[in-house]
C-alpha atoms as a PDB file:
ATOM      1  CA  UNK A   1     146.089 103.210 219.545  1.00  0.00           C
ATOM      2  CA  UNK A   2     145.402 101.514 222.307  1.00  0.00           C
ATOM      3  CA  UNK A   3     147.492 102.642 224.833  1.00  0.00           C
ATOM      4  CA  UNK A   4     146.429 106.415 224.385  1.00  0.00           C
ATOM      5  CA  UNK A   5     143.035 105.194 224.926  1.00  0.00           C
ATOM      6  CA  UNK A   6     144.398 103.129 228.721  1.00  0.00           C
ATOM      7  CA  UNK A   7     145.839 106.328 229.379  1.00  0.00           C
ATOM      8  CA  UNK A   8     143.159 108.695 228.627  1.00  0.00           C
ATOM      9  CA  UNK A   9     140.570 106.105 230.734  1.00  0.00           C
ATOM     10  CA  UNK A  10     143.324 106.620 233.999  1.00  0.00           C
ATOM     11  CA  UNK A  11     143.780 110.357 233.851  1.00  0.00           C
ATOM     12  CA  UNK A  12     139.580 110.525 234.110  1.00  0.00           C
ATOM     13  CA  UNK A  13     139.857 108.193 236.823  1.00  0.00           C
ATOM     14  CA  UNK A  14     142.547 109.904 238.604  1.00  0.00           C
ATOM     15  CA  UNK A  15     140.856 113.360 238.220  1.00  0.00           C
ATOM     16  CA  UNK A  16     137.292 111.486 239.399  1.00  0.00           C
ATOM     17  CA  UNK A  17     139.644 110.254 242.692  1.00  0.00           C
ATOM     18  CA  UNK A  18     140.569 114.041 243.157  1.00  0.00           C
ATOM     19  CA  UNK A  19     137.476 115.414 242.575  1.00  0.00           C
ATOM     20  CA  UNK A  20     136.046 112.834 245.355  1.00  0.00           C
ATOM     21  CA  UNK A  21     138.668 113.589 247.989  1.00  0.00           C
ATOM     22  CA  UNK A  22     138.547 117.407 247.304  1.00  0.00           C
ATOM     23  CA  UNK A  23     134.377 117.420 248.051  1.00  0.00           C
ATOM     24  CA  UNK A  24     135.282 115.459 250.803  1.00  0.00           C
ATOM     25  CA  UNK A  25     138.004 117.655 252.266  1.00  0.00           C
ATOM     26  CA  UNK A  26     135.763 120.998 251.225  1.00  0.00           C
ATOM     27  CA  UNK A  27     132.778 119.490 253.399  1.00  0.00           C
ATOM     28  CA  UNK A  28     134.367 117.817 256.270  1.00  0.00           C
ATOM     29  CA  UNK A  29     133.085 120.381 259.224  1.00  0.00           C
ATOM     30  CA  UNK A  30     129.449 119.921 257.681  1.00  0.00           C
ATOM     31  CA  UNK A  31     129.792 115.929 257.581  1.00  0.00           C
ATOM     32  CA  UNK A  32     128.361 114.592 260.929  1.00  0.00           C
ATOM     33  CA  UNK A  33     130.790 111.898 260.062  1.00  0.00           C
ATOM     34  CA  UNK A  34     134.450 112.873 260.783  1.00  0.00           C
ATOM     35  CA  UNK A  35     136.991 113.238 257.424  1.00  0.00           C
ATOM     36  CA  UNK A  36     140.376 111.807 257.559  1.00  0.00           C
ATOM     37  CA  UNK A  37     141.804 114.930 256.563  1.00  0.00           C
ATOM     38  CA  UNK A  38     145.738 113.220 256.291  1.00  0.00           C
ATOM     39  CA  UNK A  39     143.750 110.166 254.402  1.00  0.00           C
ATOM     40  CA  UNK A  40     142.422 112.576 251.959  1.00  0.00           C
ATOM     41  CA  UNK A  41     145.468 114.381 251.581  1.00  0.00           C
ATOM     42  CA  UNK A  42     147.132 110.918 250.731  1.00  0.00           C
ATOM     43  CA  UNK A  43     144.405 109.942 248.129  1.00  0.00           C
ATOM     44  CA  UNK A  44     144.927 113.905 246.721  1.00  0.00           C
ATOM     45  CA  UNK A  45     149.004 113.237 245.909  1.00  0.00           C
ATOM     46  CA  UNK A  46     148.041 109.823 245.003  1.00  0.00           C
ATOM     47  CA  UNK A  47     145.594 111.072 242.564  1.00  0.00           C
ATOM     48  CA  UNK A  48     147.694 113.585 240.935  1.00  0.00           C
ATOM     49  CA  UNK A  49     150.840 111.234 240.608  1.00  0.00           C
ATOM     50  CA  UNK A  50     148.525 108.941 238.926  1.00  0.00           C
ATOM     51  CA  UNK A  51     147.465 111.539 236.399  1.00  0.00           C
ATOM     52  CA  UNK A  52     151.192 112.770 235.966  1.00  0.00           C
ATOM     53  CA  UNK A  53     152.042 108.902 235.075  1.00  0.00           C
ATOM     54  CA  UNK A  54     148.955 108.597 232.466  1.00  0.00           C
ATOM     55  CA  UNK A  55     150.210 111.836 231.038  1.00  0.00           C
ATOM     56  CA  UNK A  56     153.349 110.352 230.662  1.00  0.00           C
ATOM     57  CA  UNK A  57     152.110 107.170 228.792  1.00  0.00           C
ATOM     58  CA  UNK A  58     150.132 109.287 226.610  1.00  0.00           C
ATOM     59  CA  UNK A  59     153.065 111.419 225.523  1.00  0.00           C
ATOM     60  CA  UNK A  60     155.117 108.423 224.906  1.00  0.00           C
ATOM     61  CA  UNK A  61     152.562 106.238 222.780  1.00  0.00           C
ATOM     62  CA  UNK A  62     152.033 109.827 220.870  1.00  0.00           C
ATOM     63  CA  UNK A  63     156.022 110.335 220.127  1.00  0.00           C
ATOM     64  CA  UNK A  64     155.864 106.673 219.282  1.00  0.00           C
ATOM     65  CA  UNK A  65     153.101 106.788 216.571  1.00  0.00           C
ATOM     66  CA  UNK A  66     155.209 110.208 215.408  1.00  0.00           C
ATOM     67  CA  UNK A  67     158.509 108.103 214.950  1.00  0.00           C
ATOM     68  CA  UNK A  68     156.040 105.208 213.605  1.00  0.00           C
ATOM     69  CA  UNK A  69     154.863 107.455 210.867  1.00  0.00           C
ATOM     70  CA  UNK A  70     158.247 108.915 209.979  1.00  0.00           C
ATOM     71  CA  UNK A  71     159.632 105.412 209.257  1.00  0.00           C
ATOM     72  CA  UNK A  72     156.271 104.483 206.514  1.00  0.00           C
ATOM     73  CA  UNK A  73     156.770 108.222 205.134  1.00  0.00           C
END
């Protein structure tokens, strides 16, 4: 199904986005570059609210191919 496949390809790139930000929060006193440290927290909640809403549309595409499969059977 397609849509568990969308879903699965945004909850790796939400958890890549977190995964960024987090390196880049963990580092940011050994960066000779300054971190926006309320920009990463920002990108952080964005990140997991993304993941939350993929999680979401994979639930609902998997109850839906469950009811699907209850109407053929």
């Amino acid at each position: 199904m397609q849509a568990l496949a969308i879903a699965a390809a945004g909850m790796t790139a939400a958890a890549h986005r977190l995964t960024e930000s987090a390196q880049r929060t963990a580092t940011w006193s050994a960066r000779e570059i300054d971190t926006d440290l309320v920009k990463e927290a920002v990108e952080q909640v964005s990140a997991k609210t993304d993941f939350a809403a993929n999680v979401a549309v994979a639930k609902t595409a998997d109850s839906m191919t469950g009811a699907l499969l209850d109407l053929k059977v």
